[in-house]
N, C-alpha and C. Protein backbone atom coordinates (compact mmCIF):
# COMPACT_ATOMS: atom_id res chain seq x y z
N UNK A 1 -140.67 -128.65 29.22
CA UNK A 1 -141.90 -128.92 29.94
C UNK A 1 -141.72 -128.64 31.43
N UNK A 2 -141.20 -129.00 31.98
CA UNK A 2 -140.35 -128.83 33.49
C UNK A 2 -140.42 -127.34 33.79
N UNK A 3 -139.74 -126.58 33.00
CA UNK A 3 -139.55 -125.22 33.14
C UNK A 3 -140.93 -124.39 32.97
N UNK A 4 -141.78 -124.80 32.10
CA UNK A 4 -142.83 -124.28 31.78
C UNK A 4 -143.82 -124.80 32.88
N UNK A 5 -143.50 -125.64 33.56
CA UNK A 5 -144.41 -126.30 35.10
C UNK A 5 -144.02 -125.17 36.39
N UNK A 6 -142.84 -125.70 36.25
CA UNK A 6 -142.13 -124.49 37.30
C UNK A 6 -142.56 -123.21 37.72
N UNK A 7 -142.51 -123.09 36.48
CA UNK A 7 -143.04 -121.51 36.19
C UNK A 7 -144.21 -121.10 36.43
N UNK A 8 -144.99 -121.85 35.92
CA UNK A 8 -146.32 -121.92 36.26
C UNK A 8 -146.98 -121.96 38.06
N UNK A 9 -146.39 -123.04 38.66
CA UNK A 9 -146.16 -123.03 39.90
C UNK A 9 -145.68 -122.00 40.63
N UNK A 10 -144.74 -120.93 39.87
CA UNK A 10 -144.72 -119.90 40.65
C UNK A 10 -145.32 -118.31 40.34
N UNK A 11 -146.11 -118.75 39.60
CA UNK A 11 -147.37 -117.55 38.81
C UNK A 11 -146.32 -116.90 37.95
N UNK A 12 -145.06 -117.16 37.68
CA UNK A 12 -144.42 -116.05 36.70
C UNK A 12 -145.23 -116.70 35.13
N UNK A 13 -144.98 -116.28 34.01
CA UNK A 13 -145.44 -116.06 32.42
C UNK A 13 -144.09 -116.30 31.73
N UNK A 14 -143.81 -117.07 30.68
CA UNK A 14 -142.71 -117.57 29.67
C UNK A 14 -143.24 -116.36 28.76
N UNK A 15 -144.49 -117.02 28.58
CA UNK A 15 -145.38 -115.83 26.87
C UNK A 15 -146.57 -115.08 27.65
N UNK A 16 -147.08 -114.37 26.48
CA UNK A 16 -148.34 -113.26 26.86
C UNK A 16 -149.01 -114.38 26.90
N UNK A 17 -150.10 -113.80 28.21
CA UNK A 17 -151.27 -114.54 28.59
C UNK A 17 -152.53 -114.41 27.85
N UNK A 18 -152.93 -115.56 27.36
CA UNK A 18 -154.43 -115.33 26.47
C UNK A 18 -155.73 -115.29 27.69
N UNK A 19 -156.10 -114.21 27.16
CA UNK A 19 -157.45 -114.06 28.11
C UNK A 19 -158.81 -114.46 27.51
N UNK A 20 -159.57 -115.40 27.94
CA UNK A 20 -160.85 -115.91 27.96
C UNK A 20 -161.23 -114.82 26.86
N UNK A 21 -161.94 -114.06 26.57
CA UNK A 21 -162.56 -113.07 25.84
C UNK A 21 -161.85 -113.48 24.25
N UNK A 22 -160.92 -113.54 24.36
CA UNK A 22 -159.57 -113.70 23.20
C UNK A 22 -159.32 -115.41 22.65
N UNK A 23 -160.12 -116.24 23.45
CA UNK A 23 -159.87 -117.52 22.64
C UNK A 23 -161.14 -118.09 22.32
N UNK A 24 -160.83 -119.33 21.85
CA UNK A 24 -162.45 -119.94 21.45
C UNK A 24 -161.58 -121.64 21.73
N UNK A 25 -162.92 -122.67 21.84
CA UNK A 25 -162.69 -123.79 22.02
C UNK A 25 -163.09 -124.69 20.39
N UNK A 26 -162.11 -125.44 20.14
CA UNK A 26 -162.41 -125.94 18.78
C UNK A 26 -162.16 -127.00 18.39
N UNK A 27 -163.11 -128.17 18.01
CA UNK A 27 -162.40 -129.44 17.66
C UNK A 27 -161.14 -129.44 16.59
N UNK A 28 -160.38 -130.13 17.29
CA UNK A 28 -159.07 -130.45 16.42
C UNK A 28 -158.79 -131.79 15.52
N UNK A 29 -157.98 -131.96 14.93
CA UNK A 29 -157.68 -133.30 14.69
C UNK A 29 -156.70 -134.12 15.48
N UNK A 30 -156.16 -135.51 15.19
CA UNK A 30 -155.56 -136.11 16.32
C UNK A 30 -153.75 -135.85 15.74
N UNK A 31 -153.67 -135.64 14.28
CA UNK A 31 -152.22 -134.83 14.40
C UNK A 31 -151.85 -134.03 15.39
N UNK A 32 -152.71 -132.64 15.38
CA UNK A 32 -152.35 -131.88 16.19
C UNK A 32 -152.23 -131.68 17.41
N UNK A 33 -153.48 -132.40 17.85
CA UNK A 33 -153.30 -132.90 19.44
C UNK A 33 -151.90 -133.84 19.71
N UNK A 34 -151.71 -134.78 18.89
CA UNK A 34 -150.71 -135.58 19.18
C UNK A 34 -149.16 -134.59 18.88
N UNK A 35 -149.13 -133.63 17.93
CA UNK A 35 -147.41 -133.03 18.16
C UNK A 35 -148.13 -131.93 19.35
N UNK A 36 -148.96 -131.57 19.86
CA UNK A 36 -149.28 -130.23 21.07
C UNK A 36 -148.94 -131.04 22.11
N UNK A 37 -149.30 -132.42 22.30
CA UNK A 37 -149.08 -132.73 23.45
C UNK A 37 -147.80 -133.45 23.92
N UNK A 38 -147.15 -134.15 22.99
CA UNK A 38 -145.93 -134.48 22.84
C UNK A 38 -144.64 -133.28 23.09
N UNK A 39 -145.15 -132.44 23.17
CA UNK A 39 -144.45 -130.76 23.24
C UNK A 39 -144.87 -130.43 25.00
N UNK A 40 -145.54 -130.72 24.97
CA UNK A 40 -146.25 -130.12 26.43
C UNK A 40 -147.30 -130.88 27.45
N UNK A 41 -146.47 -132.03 27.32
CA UNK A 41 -147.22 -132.61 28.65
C UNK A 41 -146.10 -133.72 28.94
N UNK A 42 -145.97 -134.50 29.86
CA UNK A 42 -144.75 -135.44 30.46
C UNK A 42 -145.29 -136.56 29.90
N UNK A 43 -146.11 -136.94 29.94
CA UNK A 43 -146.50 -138.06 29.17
C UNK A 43 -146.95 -138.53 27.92
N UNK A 44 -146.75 -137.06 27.36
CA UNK A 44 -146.82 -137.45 25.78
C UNK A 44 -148.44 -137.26 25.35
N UNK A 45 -148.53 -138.50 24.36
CA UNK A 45 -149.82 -138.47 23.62
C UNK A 45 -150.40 -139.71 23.67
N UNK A 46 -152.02 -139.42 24.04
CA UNK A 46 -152.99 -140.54 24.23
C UNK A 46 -153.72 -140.70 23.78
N UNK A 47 -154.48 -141.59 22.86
CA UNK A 47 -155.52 -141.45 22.25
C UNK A 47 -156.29 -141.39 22.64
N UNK A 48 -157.94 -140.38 21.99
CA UNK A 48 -158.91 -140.81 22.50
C UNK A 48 -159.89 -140.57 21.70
N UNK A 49 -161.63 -140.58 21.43
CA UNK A 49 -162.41 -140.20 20.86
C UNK A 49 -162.47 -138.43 20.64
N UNK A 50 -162.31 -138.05 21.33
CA UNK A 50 -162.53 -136.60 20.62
C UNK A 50 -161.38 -135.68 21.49
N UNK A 51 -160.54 -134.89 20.50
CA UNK A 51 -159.86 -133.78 21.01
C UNK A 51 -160.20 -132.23 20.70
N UNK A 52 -160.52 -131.60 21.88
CA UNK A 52 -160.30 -130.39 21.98
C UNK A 52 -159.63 -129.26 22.03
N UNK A 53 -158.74 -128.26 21.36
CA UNK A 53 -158.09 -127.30 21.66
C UNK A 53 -158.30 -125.89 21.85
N UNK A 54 -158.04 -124.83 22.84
CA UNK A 54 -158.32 -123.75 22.70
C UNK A 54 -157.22 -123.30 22.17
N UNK A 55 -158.02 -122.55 21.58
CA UNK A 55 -157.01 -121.66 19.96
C UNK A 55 -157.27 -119.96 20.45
N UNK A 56 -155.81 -119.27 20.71
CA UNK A 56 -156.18 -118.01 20.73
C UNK A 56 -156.71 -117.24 19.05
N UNK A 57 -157.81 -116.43 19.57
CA UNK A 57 -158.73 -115.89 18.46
C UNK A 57 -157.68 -114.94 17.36
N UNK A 58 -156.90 -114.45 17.97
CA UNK A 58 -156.16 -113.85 16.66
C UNK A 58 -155.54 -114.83 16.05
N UNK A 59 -154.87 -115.47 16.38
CA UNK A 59 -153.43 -115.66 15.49
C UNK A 59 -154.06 -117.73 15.60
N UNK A 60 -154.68 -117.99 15.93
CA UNK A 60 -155.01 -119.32 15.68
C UNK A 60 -154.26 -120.63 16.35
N UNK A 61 -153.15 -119.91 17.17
CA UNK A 61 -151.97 -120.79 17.88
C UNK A 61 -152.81 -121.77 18.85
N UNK A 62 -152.44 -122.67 19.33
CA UNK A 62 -152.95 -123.67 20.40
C UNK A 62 -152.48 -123.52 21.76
N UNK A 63 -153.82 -123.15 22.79
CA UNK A 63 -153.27 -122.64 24.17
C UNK A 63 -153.11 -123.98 24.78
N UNK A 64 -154.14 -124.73 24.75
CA UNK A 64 -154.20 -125.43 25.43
C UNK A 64 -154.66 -127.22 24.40
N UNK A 65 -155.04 -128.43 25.24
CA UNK A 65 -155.31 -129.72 24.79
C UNK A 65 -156.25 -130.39 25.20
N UNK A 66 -156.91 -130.76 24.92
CA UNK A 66 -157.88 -131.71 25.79
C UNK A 66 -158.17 -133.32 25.21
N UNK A 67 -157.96 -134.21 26.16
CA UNK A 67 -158.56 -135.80 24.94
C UNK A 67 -159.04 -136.25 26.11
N UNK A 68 -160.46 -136.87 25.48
CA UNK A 68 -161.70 -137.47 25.92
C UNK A 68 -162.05 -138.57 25.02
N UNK A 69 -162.04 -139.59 26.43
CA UNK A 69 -162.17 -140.57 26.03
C UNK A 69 -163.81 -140.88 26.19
N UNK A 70 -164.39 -141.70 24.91
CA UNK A 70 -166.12 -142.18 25.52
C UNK A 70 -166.04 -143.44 26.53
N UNK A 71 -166.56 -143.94 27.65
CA UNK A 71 -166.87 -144.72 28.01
C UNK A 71 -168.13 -145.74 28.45
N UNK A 72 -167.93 -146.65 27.67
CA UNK A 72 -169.29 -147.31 27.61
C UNK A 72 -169.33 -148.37 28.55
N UNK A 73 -170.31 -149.10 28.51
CA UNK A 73 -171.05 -150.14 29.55
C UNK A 73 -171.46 -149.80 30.84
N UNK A 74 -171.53 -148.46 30.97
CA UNK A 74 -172.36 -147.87 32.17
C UNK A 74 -173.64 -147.49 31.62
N UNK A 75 -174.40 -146.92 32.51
CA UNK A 75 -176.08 -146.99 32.09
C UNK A 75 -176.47 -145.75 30.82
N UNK A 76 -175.40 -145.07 31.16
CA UNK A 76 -175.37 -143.74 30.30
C UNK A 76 -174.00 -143.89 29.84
N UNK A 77 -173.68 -143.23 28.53
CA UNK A 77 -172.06 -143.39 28.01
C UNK A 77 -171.45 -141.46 28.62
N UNK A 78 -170.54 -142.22 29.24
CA UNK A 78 -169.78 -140.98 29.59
C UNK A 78 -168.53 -140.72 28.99
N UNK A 79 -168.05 -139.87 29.04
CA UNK A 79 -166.95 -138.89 28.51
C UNK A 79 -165.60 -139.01 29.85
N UNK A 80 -164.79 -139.55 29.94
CA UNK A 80 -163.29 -139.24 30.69
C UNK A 80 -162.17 -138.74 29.85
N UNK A 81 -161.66 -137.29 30.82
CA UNK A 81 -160.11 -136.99 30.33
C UNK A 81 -159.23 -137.61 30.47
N UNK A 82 -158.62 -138.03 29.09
CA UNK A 82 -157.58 -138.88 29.34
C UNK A 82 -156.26 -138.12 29.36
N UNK A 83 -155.95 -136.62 28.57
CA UNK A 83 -154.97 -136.19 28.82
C UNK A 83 -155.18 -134.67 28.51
N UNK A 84 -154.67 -133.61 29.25
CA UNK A 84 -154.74 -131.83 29.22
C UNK A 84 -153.35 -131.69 29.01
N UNK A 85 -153.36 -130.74 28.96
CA UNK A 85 -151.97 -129.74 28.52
C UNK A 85 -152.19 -128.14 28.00
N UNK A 86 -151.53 -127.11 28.85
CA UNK A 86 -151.25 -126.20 28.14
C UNK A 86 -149.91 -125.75 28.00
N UNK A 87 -149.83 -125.14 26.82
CA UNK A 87 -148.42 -124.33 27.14
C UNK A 87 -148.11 -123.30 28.25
């Protein structure tokens, strides 16, 4: 994870870059979010109401993570990220 931050921080690439055109956004289940993010984020895995992953369009792999949490007792129920991650 460290190395893959690093890296990132200094614009170099570990893997080929998925380009926007080439992925799609797709609800996941909380398995998968939970081993994607346990792999690639420092803090592991958080629960929340709904997870998101972008999946590159060929090959179906997971670019990235998203968990959103609902929050209620405000006037409207809103949505907070509780945890991102990409590889």
């Amino acid at each position: 994870m460290i190395k893959n931050f690093l890296t990132a921080r200094l614009n170099e690439s570990l893997d080929n870059n998925s380009f926007s055109l080439s992925t799609k956004v797709v609800k996941i289940d909380k398995a998968e979010a939970e081993e994607f993010l346990t792999h690639n984020h420092i803090q592991g895995f958080s629960p929340g109401s709904y997870y998101l992953g972008l999946k590159n369009a060929s090959d179906q792999s997971l670019i990235s993570v998203m968990v959103l949490l609902t929050e209620k007792g405000t006037k409207r129920n809103t949505l907070r990220i509780v945890r991102y991650a990409s590889r």
